[in-house]
N, C-alpha and C. Protein backbone atom coordinates (compact mmCIF):
# COMPACT_ATOMS: atom_id res chain seq x y z
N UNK A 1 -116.70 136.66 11.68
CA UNK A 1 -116.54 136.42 13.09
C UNK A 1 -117.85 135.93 13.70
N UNK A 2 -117.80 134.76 14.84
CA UNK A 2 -119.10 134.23 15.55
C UNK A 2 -118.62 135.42 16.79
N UNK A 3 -119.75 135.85 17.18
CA UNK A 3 -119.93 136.23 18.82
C UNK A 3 -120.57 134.90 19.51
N UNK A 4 -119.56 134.78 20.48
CA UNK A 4 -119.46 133.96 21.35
C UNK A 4 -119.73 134.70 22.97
N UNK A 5 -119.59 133.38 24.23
CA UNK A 5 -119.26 134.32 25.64
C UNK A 5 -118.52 133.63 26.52
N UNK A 6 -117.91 134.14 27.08
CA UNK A 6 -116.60 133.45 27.62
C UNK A 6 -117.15 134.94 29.01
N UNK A 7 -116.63 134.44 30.03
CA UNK A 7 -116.68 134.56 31.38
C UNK A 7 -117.84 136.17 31.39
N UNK A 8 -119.20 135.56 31.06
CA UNK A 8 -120.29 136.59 31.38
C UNK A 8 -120.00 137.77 30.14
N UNK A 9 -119.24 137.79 29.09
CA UNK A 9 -119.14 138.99 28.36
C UNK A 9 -119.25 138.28 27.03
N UNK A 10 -119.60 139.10 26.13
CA UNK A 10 -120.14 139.17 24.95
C UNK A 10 -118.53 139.02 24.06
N UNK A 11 -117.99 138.32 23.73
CA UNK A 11 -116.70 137.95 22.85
C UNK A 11 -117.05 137.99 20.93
N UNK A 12 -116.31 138.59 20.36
CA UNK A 12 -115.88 138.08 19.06
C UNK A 12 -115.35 137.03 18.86
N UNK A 13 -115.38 135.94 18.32
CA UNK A 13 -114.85 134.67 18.14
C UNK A 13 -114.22 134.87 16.56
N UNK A 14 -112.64 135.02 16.34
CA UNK A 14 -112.81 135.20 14.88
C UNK A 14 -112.85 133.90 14.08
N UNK A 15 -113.50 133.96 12.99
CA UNK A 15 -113.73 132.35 12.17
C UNK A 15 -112.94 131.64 11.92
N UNK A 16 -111.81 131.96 11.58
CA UNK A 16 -110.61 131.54 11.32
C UNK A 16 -110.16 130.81 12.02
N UNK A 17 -110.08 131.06 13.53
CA UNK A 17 -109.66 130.21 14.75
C UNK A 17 -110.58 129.33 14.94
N UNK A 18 -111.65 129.53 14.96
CA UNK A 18 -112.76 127.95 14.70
C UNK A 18 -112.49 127.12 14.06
N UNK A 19 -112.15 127.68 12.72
CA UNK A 19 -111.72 127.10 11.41
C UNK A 19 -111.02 126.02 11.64
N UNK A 20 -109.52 126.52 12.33
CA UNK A 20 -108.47 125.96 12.53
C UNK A 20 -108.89 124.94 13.66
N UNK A 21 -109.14 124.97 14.43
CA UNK A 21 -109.67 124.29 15.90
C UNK A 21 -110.52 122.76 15.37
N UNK A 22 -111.58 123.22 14.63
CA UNK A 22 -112.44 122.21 14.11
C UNK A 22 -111.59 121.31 13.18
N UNK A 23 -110.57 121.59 12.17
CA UNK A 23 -110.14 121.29 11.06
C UNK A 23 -108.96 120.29 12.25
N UNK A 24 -108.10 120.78 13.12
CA UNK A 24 -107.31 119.89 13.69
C UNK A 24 -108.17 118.74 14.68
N UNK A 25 -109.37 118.93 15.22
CA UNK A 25 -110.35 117.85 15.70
C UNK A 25 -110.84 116.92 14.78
N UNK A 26 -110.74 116.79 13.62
CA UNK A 26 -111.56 116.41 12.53
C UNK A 26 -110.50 115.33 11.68
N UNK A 27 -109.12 115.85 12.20
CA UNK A 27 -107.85 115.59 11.54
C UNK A 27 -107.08 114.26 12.54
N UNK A 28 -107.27 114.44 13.67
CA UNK A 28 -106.81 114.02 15.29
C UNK A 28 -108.04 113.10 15.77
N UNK A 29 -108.95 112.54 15.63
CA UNK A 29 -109.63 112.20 15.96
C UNK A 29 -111.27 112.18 16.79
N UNK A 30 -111.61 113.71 15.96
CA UNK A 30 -113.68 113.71 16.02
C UNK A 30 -113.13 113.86 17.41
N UNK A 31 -112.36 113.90 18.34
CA UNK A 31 -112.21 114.87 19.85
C UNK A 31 -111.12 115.43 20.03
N UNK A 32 -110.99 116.29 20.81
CA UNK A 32 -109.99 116.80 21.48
C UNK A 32 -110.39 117.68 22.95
N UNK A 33 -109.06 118.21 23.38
CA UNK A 33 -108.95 118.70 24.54
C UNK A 33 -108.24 119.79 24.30
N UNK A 34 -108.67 121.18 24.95
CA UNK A 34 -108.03 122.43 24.44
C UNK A 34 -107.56 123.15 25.67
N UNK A 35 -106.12 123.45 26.39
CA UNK A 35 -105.97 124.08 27.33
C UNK A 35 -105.29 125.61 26.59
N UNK A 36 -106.25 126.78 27.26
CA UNK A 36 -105.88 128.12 27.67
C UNK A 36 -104.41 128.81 27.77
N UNK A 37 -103.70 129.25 27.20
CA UNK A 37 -102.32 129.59 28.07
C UNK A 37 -102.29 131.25 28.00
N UNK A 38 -102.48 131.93 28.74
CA UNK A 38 -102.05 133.57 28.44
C UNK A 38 -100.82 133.42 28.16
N UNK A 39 -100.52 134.13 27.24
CA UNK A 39 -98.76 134.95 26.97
C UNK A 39 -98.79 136.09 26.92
N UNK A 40 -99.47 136.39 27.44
CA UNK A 40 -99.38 138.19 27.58
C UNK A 40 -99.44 138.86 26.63
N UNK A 41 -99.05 140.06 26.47
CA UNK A 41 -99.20 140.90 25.63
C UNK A 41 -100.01 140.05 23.87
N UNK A 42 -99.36 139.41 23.90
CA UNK A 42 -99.23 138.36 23.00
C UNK A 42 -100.63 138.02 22.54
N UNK A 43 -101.22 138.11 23.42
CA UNK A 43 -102.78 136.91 23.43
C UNK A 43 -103.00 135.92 24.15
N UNK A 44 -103.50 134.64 23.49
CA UNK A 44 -103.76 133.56 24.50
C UNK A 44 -102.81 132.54 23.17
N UNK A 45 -102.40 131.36 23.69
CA UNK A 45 -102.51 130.39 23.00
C UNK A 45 -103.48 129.19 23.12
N UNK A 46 -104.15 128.78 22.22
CA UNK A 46 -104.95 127.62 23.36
C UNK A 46 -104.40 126.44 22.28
N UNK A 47 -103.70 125.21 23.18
CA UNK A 47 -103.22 123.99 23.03
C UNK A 47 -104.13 123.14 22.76
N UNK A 48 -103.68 122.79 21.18
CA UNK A 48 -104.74 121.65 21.42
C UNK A 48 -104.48 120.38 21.30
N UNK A 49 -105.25 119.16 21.94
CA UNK A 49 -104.47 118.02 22.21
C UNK A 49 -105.33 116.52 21.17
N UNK A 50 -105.21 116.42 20.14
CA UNK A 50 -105.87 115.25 19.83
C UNK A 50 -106.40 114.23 20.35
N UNK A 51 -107.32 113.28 19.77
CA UNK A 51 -107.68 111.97 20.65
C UNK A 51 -106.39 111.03 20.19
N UNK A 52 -106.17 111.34 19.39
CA UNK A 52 -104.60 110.26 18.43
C UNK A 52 -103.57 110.81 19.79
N UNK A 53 -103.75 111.94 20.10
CA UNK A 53 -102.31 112.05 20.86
C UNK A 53 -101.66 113.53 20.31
N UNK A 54 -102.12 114.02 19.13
CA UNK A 54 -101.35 114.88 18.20
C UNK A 54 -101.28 116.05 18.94
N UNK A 55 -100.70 117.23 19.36
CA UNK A 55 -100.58 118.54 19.51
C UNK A 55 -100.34 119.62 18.01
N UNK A 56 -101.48 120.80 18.59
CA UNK A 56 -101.44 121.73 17.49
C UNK A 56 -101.83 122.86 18.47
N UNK A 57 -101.54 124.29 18.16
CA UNK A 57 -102.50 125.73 18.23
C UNK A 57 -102.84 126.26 18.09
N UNK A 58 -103.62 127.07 18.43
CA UNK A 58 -104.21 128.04 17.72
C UNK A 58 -104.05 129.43 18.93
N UNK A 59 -103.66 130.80 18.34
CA UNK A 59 -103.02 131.88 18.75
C UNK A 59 -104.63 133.05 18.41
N UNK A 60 -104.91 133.89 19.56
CA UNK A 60 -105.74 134.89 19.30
C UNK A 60 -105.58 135.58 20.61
N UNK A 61 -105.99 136.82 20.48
CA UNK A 61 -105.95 138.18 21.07
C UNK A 61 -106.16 137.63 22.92
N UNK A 62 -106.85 137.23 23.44
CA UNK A 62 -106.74 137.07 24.55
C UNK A 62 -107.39 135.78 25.16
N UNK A 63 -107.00 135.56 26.65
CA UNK A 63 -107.69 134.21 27.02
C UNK A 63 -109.48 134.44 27.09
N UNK A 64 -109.91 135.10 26.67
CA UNK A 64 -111.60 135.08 27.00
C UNK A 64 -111.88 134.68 25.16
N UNK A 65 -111.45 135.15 24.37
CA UNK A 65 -111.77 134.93 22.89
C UNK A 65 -111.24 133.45 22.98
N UNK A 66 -110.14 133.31 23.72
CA UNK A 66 -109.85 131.43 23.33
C UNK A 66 -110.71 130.57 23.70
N UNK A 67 -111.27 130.85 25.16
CA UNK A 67 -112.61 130.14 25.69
C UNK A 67 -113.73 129.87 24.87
N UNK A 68 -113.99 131.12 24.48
CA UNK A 68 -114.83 131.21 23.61
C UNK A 68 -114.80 130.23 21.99
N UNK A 69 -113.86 130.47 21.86
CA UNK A 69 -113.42 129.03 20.70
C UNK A 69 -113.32 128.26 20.61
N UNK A 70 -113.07 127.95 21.96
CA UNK A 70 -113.38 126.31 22.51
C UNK A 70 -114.98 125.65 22.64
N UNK A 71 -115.51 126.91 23.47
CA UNK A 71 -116.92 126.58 23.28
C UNK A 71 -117.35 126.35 21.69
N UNK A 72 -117.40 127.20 20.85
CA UNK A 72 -117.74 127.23 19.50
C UNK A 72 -117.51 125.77 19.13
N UNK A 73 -116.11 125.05 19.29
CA UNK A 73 -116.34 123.83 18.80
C UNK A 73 -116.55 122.72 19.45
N UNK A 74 -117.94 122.23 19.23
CA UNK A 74 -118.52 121.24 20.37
C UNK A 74 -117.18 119.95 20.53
N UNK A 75 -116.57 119.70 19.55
CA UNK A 75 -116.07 118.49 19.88
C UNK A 75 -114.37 118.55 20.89
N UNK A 76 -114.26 119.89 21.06
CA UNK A 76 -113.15 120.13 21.64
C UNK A 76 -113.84 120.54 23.83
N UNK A 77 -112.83 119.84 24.28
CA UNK A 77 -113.00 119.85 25.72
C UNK A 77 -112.07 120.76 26.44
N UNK A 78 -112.41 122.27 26.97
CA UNK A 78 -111.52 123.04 27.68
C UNK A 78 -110.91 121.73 28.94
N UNK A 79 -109.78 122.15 28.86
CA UNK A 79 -108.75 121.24 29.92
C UNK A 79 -107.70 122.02 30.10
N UNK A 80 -107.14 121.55 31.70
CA UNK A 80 -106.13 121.81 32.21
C UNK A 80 -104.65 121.05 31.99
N UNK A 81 -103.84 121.64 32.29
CA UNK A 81 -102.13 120.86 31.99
C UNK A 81 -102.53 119.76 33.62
N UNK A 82 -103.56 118.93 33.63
CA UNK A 82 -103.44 117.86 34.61
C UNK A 82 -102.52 116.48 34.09
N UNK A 83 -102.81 115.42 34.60
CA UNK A 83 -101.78 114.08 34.50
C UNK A 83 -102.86 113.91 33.37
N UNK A 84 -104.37 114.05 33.47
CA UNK A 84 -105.00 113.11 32.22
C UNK A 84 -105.02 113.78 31.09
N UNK A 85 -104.73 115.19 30.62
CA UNK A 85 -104.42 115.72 29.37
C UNK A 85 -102.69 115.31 29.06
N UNK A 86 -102.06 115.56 29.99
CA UNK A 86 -100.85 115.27 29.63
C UNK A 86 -100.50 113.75 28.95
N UNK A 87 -100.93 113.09 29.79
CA UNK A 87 -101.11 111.61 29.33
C UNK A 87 -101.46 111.03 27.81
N UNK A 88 -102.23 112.04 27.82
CA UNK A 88 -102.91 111.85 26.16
C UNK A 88 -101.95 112.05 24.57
N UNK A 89 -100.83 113.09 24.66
CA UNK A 89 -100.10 113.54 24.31
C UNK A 89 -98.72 112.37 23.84
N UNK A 90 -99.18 112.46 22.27
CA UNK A 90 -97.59 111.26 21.85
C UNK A 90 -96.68 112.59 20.88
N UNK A 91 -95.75 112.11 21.53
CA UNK A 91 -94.75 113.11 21.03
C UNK A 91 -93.90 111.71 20.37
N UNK A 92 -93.60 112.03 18.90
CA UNK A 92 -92.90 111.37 18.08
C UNK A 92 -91.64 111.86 17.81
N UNK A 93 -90.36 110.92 17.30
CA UNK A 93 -89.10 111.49 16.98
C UNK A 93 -89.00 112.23 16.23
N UNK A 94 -89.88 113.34 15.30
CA UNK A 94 -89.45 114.34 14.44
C UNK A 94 -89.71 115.46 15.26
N UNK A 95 -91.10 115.25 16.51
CA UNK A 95 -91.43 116.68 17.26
C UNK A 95 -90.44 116.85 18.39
N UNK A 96 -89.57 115.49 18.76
CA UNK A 96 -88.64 116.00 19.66
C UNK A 96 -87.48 116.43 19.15
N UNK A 97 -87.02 116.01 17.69
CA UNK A 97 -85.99 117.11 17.00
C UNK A 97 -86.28 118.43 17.15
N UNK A 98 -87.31 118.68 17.16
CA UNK A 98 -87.82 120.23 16.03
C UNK A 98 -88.14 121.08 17.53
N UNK A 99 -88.28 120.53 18.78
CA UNK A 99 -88.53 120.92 20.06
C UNK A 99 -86.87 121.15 20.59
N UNK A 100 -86.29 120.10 20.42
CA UNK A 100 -84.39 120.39 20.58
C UNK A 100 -83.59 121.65 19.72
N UNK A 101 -84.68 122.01 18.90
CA UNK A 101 -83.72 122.57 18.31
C UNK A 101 -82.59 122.46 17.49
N UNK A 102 -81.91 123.50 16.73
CA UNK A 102 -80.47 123.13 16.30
C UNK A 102 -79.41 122.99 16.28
N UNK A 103 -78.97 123.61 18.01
CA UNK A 103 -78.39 122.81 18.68
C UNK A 103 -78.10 121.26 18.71
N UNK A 104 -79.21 120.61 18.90
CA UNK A 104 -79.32 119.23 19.22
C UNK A 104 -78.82 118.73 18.12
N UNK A 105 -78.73 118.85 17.15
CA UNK A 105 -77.85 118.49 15.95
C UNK A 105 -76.30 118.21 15.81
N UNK A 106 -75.78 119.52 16.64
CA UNK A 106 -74.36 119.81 16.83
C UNK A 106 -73.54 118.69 17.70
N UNK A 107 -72.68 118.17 17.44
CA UNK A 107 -71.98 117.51 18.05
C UNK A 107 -70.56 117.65 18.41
C-alpha cells in the first residue's frame, strides 16, 4: 500500500488500485480522466475515462482512498460527470449490449 492524502488526512492507497488505474491509462491512451462516485456502504467507485474514449473502474473502500488514487497516478485527471468528460466517452455496439442487458435480446 502507498500512503497517500486526499482531503487534509493521511489515506492508505492500496497498490492494486494504482495498479489497475495506471495499467488502464497506459492501455487508453498515456491520459485519462477519473470521476469519484460514492456507493455507499459499498465504497467509492472511481470511473475511469480514456483519452481513446474507453471506460473502466476501479472499486475501493471509500471516496477519500479514491482521490487519493487518482492523485497517485499523475497521468489520470480527477473530473466531474460535466459535458467535457462525458463527451470524451465512445460507447461501442458490444458495451451497449452488455449495458441492455438480457432482456434486450428477447424478442
Amino acid at each position: 500500500m502507498v500512503v497517500g492524502v486526499a482531503e487534509d488526512k493521511e489515506v492508505r492507497v492500496p497498490a492494486k488500485a494504482v495498479k489497475a488505474a495506471s495499467r488502464f491509462v497506459a492501455e487508453h491512451g498515456e491520459s485519462g480522466r477519473a470521476v469519484v462516485e460514492n456507493v455507499g456502504r459499498a465504497g467509492a467507485r472511481i470511473v475511469l475515462v480514456g483519452a481513446d474514449g474507453a471506460m473502466g473502474d476501479v472499486f475501493v473502500t471509500d471516496p477519500g482512498t479514491a482521490e487519493a488514487v487518482v492523485a497517485a497516478v499523475p497521468e489520470l485527471e480527477l473530473a466531474e460527470w460535466d459535458r467535457e468528460t462525458s463527451e470524451l466517452i465512445t460507447i461501442g455496439p458490444e458495451h451497449r449490449r452488455r449495458m441492455a442487458g438480457p432482456l434486450a435480446s428477447r424478442r
